[in-house]
Protein backbone atom coordinates (compact mmCIF):
# COMPACT_ATOMS: atom_id res chain seq x y z
CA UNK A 1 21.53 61.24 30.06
CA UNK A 2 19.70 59.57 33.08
CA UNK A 3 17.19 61.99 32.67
CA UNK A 4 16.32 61.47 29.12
CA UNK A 5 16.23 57.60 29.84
CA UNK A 6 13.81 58.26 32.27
CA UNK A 7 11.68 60.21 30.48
CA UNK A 8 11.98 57.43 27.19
CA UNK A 9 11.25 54.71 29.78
CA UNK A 10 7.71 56.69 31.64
CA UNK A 11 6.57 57.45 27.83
CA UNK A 12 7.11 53.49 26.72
CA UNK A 13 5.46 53.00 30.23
CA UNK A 14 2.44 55.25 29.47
CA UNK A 15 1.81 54.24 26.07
CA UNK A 16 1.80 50.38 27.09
CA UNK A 17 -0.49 51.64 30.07
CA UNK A 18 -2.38 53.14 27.96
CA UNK A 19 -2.72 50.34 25.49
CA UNK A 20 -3.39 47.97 28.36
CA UNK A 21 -6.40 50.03 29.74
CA UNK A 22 -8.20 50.41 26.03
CA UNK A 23 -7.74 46.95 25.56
CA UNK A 24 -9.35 45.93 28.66
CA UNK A 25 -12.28 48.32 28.64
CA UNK A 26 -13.25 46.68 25.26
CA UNK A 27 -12.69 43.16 26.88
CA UNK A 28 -15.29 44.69 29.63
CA UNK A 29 -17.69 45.64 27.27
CA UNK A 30 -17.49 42.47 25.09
CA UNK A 31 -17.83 40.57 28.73
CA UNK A 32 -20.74 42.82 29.25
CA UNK A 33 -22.42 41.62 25.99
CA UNK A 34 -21.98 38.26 26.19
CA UNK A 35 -23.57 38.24 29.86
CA UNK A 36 -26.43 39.75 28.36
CA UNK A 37 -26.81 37.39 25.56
CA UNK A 38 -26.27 34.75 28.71
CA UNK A 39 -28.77 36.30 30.46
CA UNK A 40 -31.37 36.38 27.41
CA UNK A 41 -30.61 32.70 27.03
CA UNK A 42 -31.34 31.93 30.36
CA UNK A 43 -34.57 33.73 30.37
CA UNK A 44 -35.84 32.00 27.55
CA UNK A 45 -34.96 28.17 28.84
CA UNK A 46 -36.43 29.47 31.97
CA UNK A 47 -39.70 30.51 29.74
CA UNK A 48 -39.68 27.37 28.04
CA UNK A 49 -39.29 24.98 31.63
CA UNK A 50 -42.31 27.07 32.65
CA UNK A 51 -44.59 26.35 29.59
CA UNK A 52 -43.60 22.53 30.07
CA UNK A 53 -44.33 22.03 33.23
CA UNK A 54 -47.87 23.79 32.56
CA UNK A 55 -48.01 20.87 29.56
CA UNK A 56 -47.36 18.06 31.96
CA UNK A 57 -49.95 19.57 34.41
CA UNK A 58 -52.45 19.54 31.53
CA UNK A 59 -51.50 16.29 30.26
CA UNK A 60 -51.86 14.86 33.73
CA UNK A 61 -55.23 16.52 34.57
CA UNK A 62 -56.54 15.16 31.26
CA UNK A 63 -55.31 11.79 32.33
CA UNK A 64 -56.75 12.11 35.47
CA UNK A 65 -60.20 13.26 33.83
CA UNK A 66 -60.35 10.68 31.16
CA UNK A 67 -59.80 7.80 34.00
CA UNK A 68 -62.59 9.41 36.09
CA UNK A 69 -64.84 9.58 33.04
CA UNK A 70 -64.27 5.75 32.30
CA UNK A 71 -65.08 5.06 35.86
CA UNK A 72 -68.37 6.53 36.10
CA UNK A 73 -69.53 5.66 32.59
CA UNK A 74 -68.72 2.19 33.63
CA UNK A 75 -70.45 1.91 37.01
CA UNK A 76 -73.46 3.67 34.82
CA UNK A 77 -73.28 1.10 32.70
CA UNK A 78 -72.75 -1.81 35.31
CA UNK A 79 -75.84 -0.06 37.20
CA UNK A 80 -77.97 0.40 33.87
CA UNK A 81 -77.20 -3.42 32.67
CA UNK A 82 -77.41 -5.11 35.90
CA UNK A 83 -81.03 -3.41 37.05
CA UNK A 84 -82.34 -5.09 33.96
């Protein structure tokens, strides 16, 4: 009769194993997924930091142009009115 238990118990043991491993490996896989999604997400932020710091470098070289442009079109004009 110890025998039989034995063999009831390893069954129940190897069906619950066996239940444990399938669920993990779809846990795995629906880890795996989500990292990817993660790492598509990241990407993209990463994309989009990148094309604002290349709009604050244009915005600032613009602002650096227009305040060069008002300087020399004013000491032109201070040189063209004063020389009159």
């Amino acid at each position: 009769m110890a025998e039989k238990d034995t063999q009831v118990n390893l069954a129940v043991y190897m069906e619950r194993l066996d239940s444990y491993i399938s669920s993990q490996n779809a846990l795995n896989e629906n880890l795996s997924k989500n990292l990817e999604k993660v790492e598509t997400k990241v990407d993209d932020i990463s994309q989009w930091r990148s094309k604002m710091y290349g709009a604050k470098s244009i915005l600032a070289a613009l602002g650096i142009l227009v305040v060069h442009t008002t300087a020399v079109m004013g000491s032109f004009l201070a040189i063209v009115t004063f020389n009159k």
